[in-house]
Protein backbone atom coordinates (compact mmCIF):
# COMPACT_ATOMS: atom_id res chain seq x y z
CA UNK A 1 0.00 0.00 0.00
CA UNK A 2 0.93 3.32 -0.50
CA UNK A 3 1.99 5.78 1.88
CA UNK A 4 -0.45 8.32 2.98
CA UNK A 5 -0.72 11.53 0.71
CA UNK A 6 -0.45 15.09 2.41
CA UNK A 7 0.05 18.67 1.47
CA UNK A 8 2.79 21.13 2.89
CA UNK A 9 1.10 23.01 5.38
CA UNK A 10 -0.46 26.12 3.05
CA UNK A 11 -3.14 27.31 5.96
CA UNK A 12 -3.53 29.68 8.52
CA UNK A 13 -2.66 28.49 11.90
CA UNK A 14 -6.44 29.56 12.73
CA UNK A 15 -7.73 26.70 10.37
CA UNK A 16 -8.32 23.63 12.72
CA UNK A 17 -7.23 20.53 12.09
CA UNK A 18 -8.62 17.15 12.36
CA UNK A 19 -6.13 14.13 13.02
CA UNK A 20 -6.84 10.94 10.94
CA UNK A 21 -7.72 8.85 13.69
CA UNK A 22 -10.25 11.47 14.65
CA UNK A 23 -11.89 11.29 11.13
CA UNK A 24 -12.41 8.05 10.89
CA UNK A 25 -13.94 8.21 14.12
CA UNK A 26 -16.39 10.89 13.06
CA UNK A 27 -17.44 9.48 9.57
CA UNK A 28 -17.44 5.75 11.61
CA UNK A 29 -14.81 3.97 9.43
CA UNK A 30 -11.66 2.67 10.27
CA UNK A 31 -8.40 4.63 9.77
CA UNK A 32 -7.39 2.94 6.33
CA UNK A 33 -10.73 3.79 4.81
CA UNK A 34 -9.62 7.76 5.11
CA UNK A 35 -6.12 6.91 4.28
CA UNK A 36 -8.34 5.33 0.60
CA UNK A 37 -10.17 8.90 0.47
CA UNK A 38 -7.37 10.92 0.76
CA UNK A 39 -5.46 8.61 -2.18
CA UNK A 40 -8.83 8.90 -4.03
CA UNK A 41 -8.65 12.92 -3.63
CA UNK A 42 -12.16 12.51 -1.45
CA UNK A 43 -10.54 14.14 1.31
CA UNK A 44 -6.73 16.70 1.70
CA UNK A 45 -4.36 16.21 4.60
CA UNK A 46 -1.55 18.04 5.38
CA UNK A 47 1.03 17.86 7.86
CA UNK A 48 1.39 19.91 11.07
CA UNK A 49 3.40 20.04 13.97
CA UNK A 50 4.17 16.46 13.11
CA UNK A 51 0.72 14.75 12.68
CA UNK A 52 -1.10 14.40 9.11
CA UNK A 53 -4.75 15.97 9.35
CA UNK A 54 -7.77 17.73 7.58
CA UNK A 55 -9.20 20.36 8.02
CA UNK A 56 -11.96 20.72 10.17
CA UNK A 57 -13.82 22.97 7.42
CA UNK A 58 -13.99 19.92 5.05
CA UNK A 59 -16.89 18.44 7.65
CA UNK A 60 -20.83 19.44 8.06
CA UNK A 61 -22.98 19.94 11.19
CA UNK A 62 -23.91 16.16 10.61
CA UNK A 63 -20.49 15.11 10.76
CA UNK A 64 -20.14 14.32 7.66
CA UNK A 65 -18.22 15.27 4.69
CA UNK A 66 -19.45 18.26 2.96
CA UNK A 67 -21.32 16.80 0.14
CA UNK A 68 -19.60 19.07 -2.79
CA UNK A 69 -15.94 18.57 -1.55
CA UNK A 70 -14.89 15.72 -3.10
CA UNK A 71 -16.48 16.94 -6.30
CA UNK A 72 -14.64 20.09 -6.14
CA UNK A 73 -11.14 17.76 -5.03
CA UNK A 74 -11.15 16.02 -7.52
CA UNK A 75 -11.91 18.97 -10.49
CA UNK A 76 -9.13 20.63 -9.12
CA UNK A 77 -6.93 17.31 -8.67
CA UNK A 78 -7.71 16.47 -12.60
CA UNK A 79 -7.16 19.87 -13.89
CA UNK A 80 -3.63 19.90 -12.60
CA UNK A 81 -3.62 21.44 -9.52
CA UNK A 82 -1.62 20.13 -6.47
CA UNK A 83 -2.96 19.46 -3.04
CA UNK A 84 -0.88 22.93 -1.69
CA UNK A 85 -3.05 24.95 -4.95
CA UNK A 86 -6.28 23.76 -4.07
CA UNK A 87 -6.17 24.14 -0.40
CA UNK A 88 -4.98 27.96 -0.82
CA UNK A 89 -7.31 28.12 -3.43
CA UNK A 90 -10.51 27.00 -1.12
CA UNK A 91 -9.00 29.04 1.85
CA UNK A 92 -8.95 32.16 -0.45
CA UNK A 93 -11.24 35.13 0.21
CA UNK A 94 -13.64 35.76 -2.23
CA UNK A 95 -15.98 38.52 -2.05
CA UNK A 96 -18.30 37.18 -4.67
CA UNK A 97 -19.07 34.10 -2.85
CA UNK A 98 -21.78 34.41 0.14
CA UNK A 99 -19.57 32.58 2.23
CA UNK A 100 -16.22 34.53 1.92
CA UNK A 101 -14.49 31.50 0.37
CA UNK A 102 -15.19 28.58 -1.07
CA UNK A 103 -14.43 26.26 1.52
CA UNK A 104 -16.62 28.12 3.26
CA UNK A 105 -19.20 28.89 0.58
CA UNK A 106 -19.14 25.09 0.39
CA UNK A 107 -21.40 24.84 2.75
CA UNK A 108 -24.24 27.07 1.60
CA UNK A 109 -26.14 28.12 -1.70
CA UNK A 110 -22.84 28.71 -3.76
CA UNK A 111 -21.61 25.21 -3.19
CA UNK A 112 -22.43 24.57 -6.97
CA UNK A 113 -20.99 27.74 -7.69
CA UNK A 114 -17.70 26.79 -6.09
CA UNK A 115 -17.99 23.49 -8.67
CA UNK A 116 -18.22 25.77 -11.29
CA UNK A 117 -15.63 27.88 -10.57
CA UNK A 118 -13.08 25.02 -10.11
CA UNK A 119 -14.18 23.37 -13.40
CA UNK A 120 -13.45 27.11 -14.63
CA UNK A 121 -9.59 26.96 -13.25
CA UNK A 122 -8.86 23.70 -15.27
CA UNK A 123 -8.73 25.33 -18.43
């Protein structure tokens, strides 16, 4: 098996972190199964102070993964971009989108909007 992919460290200290452990606890699967969604660009990691984890953003109120993120992973991950571009990219202001950036928008009526926009970067 691989080893597990992660991104230099790209975010504000502010953004929260989630260690893997703790998300396969929260989406009630074990370990490897996250270690599979970050490999299948479902989910980013990076590396902090010496533990791999995502950011708390990436989950809903329900716990779960926000339902447009792995869409918008993986339109970023096929147009080119790297892990580090598309985590500054969703952690990016944006004054056009309700929620201030897209991560953030994700999680409101621009979600698809977000989609569109990353579709938009790939060419």
């Amino acid at each position: 098996m691989s080893a597990i992919p992660y991104s230099d460290d790209v975010l504000p200290a502010s953004v929260s972190l989630l260690q893997l452990p703790d998300v396969a606890k929260l989406l009630d699967v074990v370990v490897t199964r996250v270690h599979q969604m970050l490999r299948d660009h479902q989910l980013v990691a990076i590396r902090r102070d010496g533990y791999v984890g995502v950011p708390e953003d990436f989950f809903g109120a329900d716990d779960q993964i926000l339902r447009m993120l792995p869409g918008v992973l993986s339109v970023m991950h096929d147009g080119g971009y790297s892990d580090a571009e598309t985590l500054r990219w969703l952690y990016t202001e944006d004054d056009t989108l309700r929620g201030g950036s897209p991560v953030k928008a994700l999680r409101g009526d621009d979600a698809r909007e977000v989609i569109r926009r990353a579709q938009a970067l790939g060419f």
